[in-house]
C-alpha atoms as a PDB file:
ATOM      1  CA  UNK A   1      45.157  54.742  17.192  1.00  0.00           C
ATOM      2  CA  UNK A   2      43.286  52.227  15.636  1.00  0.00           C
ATOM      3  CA  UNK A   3      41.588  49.761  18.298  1.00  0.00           C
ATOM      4  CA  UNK A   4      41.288  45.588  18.104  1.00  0.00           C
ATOM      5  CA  UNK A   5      38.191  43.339  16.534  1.00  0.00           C
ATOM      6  CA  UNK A   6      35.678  43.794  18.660  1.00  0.00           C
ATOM      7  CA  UNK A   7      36.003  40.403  19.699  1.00  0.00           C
ATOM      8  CA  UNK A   8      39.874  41.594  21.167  1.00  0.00           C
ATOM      9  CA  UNK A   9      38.778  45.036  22.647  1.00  0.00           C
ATOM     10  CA  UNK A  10      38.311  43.323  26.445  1.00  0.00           C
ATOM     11  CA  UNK A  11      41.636  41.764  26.536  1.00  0.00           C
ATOM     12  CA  UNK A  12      43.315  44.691  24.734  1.00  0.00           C
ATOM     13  CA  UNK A  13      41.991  46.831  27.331  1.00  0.00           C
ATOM     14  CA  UNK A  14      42.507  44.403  30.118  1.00  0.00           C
ATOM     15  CA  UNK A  15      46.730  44.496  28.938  1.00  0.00           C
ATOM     16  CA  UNK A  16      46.767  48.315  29.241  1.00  0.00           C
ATOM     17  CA  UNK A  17      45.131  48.188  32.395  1.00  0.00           C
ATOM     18  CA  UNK A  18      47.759  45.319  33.394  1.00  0.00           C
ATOM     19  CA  UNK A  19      50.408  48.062  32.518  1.00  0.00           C
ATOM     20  CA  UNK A  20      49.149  51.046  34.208  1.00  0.00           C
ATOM     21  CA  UNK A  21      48.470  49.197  37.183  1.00  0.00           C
ATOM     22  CA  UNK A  22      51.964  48.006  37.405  1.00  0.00           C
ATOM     23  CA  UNK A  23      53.436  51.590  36.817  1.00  0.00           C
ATOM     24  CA  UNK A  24      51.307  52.609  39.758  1.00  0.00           C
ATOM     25  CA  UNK A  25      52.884  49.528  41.869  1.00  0.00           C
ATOM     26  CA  UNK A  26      56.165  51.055  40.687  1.00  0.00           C
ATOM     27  CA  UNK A  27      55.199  54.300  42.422  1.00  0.00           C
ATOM     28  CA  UNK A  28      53.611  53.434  45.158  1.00  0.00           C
ATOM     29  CA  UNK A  29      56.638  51.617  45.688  1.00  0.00           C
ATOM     30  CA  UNK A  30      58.823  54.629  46.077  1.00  0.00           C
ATOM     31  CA  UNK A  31      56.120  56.195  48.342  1.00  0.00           C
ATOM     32  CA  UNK A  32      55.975  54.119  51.040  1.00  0.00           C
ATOM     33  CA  UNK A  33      58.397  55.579  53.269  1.00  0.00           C
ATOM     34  CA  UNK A  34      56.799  58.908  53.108  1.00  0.00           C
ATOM     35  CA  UNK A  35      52.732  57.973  53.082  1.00  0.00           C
ATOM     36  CA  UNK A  36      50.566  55.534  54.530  1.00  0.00           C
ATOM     37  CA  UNK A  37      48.084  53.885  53.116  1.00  0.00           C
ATOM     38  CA  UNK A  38      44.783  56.317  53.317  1.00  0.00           C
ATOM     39  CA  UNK A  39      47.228  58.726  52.637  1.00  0.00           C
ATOM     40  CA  UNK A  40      48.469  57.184  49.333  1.00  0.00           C
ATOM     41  CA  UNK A  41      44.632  56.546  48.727  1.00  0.00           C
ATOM     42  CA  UNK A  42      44.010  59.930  48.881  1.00  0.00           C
ATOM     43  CA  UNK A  43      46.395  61.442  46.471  1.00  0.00           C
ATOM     44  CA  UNK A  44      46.364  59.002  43.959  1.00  0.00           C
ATOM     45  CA  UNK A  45      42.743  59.463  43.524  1.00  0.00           C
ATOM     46  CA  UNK A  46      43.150  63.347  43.871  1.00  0.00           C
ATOM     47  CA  UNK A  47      45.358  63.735  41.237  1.00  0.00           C
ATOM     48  CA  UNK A  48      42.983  61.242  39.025  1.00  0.00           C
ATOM     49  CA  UNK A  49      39.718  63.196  39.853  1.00  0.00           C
ATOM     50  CA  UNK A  50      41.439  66.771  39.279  1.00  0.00           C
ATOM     51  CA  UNK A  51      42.160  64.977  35.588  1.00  0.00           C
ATOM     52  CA  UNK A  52      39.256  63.559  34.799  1.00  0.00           C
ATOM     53  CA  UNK A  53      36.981  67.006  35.687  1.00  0.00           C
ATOM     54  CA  UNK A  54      38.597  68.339  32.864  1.00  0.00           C
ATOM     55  CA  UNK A  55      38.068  65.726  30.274  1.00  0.00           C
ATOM     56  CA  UNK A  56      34.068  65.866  31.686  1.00  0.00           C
ATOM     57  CA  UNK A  57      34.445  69.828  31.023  1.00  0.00           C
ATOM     58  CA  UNK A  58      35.331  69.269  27.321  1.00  0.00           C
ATOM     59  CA  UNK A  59      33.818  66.251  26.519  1.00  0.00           C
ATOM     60  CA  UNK A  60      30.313  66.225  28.095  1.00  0.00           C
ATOM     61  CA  UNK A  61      28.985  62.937  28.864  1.00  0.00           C
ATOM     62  CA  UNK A  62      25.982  61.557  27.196  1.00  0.00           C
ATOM     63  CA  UNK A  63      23.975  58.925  29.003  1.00  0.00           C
ATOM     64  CA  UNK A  64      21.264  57.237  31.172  1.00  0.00           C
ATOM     65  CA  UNK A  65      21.744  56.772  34.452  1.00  0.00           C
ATOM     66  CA  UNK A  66      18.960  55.724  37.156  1.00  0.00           C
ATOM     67  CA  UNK A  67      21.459  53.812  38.788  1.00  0.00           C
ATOM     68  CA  UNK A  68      22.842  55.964  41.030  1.00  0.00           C
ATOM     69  CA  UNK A  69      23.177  53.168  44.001  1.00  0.00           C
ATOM     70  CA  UNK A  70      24.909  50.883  41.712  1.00  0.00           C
ATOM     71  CA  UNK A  71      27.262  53.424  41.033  1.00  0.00           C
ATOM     72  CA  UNK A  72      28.086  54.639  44.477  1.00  0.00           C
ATOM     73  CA  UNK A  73      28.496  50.642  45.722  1.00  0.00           C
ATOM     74  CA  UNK A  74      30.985  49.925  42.850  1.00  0.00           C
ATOM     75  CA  UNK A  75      32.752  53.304  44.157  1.00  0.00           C
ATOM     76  CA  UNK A  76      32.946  52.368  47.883  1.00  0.00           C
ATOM     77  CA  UNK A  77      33.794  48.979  46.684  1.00  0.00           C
ATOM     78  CA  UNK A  78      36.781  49.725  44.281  1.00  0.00           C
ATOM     79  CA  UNK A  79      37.769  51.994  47.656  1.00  0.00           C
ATOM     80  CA  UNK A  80      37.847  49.390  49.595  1.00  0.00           C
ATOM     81  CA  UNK A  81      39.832  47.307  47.303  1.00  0.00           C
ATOM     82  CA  UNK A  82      42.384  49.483  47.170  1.00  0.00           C
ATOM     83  CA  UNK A  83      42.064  50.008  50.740  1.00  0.00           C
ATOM     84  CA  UNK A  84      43.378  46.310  51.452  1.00  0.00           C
ATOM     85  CA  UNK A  85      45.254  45.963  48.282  1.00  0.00           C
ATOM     86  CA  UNK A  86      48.064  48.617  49.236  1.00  0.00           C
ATOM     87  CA  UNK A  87      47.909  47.949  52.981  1.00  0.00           C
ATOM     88  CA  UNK A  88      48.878  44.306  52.246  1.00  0.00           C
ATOM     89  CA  UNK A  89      51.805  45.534  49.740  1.00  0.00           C
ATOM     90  CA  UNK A  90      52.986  47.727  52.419  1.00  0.00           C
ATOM     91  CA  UNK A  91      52.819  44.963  55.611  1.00  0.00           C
ATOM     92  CA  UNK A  92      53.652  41.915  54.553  1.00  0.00           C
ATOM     93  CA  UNK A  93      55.178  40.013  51.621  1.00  0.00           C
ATOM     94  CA  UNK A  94      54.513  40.866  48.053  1.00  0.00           C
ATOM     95  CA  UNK A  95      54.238  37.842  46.624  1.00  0.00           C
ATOM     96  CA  UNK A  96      51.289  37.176  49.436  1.00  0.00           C
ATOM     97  CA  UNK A  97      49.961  40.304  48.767  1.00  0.00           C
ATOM     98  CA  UNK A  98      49.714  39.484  45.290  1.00  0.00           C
ATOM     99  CA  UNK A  99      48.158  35.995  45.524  1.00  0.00           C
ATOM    100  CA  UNK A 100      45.584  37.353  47.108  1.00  0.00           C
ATOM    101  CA  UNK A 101      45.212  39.848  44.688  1.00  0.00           C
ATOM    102  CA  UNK A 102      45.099  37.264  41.941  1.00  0.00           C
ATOM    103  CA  UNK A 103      42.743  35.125  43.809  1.00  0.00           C
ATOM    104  CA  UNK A 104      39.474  37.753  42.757  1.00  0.00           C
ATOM    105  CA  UNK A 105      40.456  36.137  39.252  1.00  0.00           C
ATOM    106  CA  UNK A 106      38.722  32.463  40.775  1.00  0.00           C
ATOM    107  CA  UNK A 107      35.672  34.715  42.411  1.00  0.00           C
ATOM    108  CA  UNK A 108      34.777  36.677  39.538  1.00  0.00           C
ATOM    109  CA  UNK A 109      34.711  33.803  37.179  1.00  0.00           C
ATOM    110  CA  UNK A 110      32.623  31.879  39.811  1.00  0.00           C
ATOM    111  CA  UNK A 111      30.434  34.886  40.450  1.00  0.00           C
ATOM    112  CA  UNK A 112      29.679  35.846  36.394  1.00  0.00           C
ATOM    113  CA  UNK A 113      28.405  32.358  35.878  1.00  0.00           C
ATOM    114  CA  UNK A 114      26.516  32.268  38.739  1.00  0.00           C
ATOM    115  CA  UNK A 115      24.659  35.604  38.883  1.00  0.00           C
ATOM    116  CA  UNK A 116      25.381  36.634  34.989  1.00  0.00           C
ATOM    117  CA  UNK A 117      25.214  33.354  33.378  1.00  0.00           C
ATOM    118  CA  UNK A 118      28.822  34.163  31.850  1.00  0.00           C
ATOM    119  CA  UNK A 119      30.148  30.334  30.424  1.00  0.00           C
ATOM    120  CA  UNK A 120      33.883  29.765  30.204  1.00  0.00           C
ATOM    121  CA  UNK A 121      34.824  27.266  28.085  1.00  0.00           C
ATOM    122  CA  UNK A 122      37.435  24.490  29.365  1.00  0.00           C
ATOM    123  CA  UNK A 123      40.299  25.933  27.850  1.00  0.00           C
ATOM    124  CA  UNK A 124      39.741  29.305  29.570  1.00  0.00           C
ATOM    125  CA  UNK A 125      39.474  27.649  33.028  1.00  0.00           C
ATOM    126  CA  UNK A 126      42.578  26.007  32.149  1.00  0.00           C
ATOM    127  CA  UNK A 127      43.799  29.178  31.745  1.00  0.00           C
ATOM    128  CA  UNK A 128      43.037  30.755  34.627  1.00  0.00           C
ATOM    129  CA  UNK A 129      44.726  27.866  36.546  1.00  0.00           C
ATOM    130  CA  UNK A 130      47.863  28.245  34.871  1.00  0.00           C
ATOM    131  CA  UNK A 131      48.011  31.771  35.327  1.00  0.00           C
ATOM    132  CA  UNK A 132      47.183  31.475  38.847  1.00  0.00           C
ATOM    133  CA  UNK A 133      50.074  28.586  38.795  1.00  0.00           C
ATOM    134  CA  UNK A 134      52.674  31.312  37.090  1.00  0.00           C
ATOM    135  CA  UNK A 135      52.062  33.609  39.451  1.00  0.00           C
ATOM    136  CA  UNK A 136      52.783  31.633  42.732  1.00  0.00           C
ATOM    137  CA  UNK A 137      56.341  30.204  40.554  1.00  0.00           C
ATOM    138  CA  UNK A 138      57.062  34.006  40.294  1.00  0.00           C
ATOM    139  CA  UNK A 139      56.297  35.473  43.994  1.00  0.00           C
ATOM    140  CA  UNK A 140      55.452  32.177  46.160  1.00  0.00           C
ATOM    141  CA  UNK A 141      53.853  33.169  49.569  1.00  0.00           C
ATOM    142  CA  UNK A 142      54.815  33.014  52.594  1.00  0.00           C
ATOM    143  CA  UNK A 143      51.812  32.478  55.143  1.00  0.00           C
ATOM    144  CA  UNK A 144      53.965  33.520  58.550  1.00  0.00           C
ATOM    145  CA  UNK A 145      52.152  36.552  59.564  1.00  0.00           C
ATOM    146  CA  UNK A 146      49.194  37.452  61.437  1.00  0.00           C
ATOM    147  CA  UNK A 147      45.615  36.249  61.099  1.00  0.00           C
ATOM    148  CA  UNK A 148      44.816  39.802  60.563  1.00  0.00           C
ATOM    149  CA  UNK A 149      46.488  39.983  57.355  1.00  0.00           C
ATOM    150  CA  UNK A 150      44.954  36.729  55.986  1.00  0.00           C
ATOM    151  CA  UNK A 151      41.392  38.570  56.583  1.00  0.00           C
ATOM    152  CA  UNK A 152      42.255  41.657  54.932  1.00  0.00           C
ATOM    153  CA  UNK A 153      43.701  39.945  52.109  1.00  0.00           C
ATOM    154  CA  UNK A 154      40.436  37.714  51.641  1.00  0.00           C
ATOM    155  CA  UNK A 155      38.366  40.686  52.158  1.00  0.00           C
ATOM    156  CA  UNK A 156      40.256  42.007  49.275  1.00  0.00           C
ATOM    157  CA  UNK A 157      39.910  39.248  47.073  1.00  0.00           C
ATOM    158  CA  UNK A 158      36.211  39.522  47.440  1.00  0.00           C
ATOM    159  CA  UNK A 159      35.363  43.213  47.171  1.00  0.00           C
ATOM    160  CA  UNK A 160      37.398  43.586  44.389  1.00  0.00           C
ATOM    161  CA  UNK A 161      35.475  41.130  42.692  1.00  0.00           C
ATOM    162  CA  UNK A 162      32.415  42.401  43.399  1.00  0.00           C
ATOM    163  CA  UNK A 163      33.659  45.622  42.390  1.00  0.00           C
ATOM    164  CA  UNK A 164      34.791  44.630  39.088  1.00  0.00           C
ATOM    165  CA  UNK A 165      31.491  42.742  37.913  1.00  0.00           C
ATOM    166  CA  UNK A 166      29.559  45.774  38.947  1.00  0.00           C
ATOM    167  CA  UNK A 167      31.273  47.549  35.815  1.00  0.00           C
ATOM    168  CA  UNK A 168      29.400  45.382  33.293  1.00  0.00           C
ATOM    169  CA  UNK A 169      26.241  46.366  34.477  1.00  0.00           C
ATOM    170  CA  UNK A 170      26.777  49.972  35.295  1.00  0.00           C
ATOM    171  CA  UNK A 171      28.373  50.292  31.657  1.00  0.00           C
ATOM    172  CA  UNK A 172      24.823  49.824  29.952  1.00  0.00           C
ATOM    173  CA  UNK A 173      23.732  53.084  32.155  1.00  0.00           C
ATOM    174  CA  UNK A 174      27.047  55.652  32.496  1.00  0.00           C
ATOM    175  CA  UNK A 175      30.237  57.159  30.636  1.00  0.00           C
ATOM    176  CA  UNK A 176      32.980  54.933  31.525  1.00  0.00           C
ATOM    177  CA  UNK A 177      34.165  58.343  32.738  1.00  0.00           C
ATOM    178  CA  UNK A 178      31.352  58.333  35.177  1.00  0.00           C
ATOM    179  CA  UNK A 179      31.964  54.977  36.560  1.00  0.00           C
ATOM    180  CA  UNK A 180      35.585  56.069  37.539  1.00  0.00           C
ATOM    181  CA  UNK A 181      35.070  58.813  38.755  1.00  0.00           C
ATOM    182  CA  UNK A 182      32.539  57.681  41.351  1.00  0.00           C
ATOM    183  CA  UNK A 183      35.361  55.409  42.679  1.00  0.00           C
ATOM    184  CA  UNK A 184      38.154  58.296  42.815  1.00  0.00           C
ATOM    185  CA  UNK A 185      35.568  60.868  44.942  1.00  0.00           C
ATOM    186  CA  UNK A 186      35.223  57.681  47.409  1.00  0.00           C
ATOM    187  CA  UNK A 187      38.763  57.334  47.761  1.00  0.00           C
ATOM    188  CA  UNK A 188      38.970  60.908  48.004  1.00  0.00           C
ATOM    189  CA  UNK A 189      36.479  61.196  50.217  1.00  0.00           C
ATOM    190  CA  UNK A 190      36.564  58.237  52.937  1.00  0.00           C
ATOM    191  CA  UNK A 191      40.454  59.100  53.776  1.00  0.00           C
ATOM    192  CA  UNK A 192      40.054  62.838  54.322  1.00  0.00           C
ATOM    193  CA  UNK A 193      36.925  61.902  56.301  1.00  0.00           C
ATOM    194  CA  UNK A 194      38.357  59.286  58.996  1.00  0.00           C
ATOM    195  CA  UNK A 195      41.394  62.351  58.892  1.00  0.00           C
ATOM    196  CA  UNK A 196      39.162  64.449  60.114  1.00  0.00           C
ATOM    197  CA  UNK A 197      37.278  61.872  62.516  1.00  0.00           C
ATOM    198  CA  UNK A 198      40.898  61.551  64.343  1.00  0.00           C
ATOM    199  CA  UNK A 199      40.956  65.360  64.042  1.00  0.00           C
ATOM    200  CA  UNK A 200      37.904  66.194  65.851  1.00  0.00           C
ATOM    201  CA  UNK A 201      37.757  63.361  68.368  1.00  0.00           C
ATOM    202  CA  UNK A 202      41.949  63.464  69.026  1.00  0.00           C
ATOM    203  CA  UNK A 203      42.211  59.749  68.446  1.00  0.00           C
ATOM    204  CA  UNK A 204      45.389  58.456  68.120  1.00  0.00           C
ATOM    205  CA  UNK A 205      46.720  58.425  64.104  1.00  0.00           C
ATOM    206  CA  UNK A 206      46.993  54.776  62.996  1.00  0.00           C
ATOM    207  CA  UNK A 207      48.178  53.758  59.453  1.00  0.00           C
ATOM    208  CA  UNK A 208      44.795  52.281  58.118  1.00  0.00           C
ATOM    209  CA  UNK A 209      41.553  53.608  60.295  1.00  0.00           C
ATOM    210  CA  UNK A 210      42.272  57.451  61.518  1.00  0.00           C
ATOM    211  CA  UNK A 211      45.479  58.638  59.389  1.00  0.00           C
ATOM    212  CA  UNK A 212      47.311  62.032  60.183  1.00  0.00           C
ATOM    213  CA  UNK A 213      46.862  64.153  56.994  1.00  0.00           C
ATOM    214  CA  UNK A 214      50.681  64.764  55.654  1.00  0.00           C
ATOM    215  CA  UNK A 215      51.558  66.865  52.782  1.00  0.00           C
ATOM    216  CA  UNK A 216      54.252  66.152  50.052  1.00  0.00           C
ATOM    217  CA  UNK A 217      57.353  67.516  49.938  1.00  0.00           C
ATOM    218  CA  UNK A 218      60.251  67.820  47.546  1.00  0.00           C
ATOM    219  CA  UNK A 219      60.187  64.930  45.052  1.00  0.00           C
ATOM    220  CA  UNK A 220      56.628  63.658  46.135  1.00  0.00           C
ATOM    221  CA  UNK A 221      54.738  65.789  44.346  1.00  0.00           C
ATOM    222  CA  UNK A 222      56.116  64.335  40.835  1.00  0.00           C
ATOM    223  CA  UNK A 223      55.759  60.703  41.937  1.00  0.00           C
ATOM    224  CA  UNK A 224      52.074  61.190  43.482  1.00  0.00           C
ATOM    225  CA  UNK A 225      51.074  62.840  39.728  1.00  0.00           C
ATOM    226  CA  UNK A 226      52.864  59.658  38.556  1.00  0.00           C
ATOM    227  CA  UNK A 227      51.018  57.532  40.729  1.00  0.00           C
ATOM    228  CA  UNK A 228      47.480  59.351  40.074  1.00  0.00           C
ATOM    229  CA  UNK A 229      47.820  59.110  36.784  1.00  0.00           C
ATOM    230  CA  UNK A 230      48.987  55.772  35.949  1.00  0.00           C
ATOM    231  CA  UNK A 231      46.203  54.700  38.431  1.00  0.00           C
ATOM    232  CA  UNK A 232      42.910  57.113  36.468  1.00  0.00           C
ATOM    233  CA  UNK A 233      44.242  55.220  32.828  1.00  0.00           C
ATOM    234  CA  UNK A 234      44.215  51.668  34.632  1.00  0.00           C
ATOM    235  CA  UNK A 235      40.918  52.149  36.184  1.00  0.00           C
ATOM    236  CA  UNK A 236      39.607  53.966  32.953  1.00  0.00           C
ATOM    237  CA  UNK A 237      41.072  50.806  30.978  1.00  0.00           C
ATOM    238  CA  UNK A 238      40.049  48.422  33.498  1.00  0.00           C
ATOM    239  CA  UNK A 239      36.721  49.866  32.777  1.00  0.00           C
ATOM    240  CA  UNK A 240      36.665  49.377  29.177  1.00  0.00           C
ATOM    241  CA  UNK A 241      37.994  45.818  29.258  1.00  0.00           C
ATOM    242  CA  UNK A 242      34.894  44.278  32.057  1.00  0.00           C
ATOM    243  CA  UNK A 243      32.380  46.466  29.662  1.00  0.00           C
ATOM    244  CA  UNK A 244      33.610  44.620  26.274  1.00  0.00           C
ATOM    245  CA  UNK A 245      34.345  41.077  27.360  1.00  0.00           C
ATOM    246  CA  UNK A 246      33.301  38.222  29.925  1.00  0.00           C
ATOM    247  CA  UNK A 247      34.626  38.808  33.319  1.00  0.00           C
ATOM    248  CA  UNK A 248      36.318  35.447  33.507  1.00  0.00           C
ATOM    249  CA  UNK A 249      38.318  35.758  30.521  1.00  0.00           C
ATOM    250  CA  UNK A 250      38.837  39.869  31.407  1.00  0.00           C
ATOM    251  CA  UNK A 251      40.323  39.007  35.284  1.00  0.00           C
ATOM    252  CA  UNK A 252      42.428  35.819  33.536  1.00  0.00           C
ATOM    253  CA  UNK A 253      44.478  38.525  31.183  1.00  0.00           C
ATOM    254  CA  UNK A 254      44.987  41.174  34.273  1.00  0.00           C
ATOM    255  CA  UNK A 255      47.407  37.929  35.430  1.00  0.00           C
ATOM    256  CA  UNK A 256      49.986  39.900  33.053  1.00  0.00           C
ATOM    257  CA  UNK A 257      50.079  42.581  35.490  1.00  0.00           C
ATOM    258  CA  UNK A 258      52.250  40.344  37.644  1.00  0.00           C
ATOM    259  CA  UNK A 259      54.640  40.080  34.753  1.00  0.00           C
ATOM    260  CA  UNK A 260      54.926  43.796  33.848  1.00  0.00           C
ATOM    261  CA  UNK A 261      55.198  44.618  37.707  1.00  0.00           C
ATOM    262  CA  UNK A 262      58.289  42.175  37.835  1.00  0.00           C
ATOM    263  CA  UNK A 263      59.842  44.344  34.888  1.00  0.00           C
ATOM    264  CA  UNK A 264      59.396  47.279  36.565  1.00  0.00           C
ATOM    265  CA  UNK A 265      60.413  45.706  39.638  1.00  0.00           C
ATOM    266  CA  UNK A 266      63.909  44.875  37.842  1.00  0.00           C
ATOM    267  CA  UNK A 267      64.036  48.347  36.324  1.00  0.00           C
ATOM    268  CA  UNK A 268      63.746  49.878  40.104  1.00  0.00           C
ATOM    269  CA  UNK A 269      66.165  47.881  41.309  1.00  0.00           C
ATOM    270  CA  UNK A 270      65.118  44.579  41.857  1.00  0.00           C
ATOM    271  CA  UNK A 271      66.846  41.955  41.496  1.00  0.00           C
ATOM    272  CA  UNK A 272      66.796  39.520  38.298  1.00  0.00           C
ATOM    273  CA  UNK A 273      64.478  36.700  38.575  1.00  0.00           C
ATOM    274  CA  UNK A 274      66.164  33.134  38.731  1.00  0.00           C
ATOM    275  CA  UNK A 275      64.401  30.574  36.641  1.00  0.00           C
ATOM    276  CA  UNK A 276      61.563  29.241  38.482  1.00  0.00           C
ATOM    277  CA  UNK A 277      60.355  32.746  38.263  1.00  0.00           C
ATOM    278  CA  UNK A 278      60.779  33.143  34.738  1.00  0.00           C
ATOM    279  CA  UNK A 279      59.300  29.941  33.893  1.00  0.00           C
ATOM    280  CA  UNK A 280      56.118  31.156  36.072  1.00  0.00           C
ATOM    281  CA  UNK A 281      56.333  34.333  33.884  1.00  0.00           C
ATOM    282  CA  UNK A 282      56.081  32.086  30.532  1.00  0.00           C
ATOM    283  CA  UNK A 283      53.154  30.266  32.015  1.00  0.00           C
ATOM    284  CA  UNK A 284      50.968  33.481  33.006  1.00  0.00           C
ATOM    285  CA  UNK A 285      52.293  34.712  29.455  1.00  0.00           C
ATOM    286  CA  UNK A 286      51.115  31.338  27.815  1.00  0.00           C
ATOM    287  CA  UNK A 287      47.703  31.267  29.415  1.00  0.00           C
ATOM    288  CA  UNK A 288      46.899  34.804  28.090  1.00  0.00           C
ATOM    289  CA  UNK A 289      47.698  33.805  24.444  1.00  0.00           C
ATOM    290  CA  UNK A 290      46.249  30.857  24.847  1.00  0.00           C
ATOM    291  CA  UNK A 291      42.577  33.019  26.007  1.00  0.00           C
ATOM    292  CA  UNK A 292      43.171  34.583  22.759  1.00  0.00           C
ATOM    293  CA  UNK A 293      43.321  32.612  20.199  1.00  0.00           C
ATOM    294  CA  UNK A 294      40.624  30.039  21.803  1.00  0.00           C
ATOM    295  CA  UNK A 295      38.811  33.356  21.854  1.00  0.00           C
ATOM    296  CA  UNK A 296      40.027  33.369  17.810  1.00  0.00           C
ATOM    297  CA  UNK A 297      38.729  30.082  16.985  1.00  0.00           C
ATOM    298  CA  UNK A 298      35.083  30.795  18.967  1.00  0.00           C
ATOM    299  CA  UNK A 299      34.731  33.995  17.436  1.00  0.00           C
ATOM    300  CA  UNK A 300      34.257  31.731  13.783  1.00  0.00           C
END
């Protein structure tokens, strides 16, 4: 497969990320009358990890390092991201759950100029708005929940942020393999141990802090491969997009994972967007052409 201009390879990543992701929503849909959250945490990045020894078997990695505590923050991070990320798809309304899933778009921006010196131009930040605008015509919020949820969902917004600008940094050091991987042995790892924190102390199992540890059965174990590996190519491709491009203009294209989730949505049974929706669609679609070809006309 031939890849993009160099100049394309962060959004052309960023798309395939966008897609992967989505899939994953698609599972993770399906799961979530048999798992939890750390439970769905767990597999997903079990199935990735199991994967990804392999490719580190037969492909050795060739790089750097020396910064190890870089790498184990962006892990616990990205955890944590998910963390929040599938406990607010599976508590309160998606299209809140996804505004504040879109809103690390506005942080990350913020944050590369600030600490990274990263400029957007105008048109970009005009971008990002209307993207941001698109998504709230396709899934607009509904705020009548609990303050609890409002703090995990900003506490999303900002660790995944932080999570994702660590990438750029850690790229100039590790194997894009390496940098994913550290994030799927923290998922791995911080579910089984507050399992076996509830375990030892007999604390009562909660859906978030101290799960019960539950196996698949029947059909599970095809959707959790599903979901592990649609989730290792979008973190692997979310990798490669925030090491090949700004991270403003990178977090303004994953706005077209809102549109590929609504197709899958629709394929699953949802049902067919009316045409506020659709026009939000056009508008995230719009901005992320609009990226590119400004991106176009830069480039000469």
């Amino acid at each position: 497969m031939q890849l993009p201009p160099k100049n394309y390879k962060g959004i052309y990543f960023m798309v395939l990320a966008a897609l992967a992701f989505s899939v994953m929503g698609g599972f993770v849909k399906e799961l979530r009358t048999s798992f939890n959250t750390p439970q769905l945490v767990f597999y997903r990045n079990l199935v990735g990890a199991v994967f990804l020894s392999f490719s580190l078997a037969r492909y050795p990695v060739t790089q750097s390092g020396g910064k190890f505590g870089l790498l184990l923050s962006r892990g616990f991070m990205g955890t944590i991201a998910l963390y929040t990320l599938l406990y607010l798809i599976l508590h309160i309304p998606l299209g809140a759950a996804m505004t504040y899933n879109t809103m690390n778009t506005f942080i990350i921006a913020l944050l590369s100029w600030w600490l990274y010196k990263e400029k957007l131009t105008p048109i970009a930040w005009l971008c990002i708005v209307v993207g941001f605008g698109g998504i709230l015509l396709i899934y607009p919020p509904s705020m009548d929940f609990g303050w609890k949820f409002h703090l995990v969902g900003f506490s999303h917004a900002i660790v995944s942020a932080l999570s994702y600008l660590l990438i750029g940094t850690l790229n100039k050091y590790y194997d894009s393999r390496i940098i994913v991987l550290s994030f799927l042995l923290n998922g791995m790892l911080l579910p089984l141990l507050m399992m076996t924190i509830r375990w030892v102390f007999n604390i009562s199992p909660d859906d978030f802090f101290f799960p019960l540890f539950a196996l698949p059965k029947g059909s599970d174990w095809l959707l959790l491969a599903g979901l592990g590996f649609s989730a290792l190519f979008g973190q692997y491709f979310v990798t490669k997009a925030y090491s090949n491009d700004k991270a403003g203009i990178v977090a303004a294209i994953g706005f077209s994972n809102i549109v590929f989730g609504m197709i899958i949505g629709i394929l699953l049974g949802d049902l067919f967007p009316d045409s506020i929706a659709i026009a939000g669609a056009m508008l995230v679609i719009a901005a992320g052409v609009t990226i590119s070809l400004s991106k176009d006309r830069n480039s000469n």
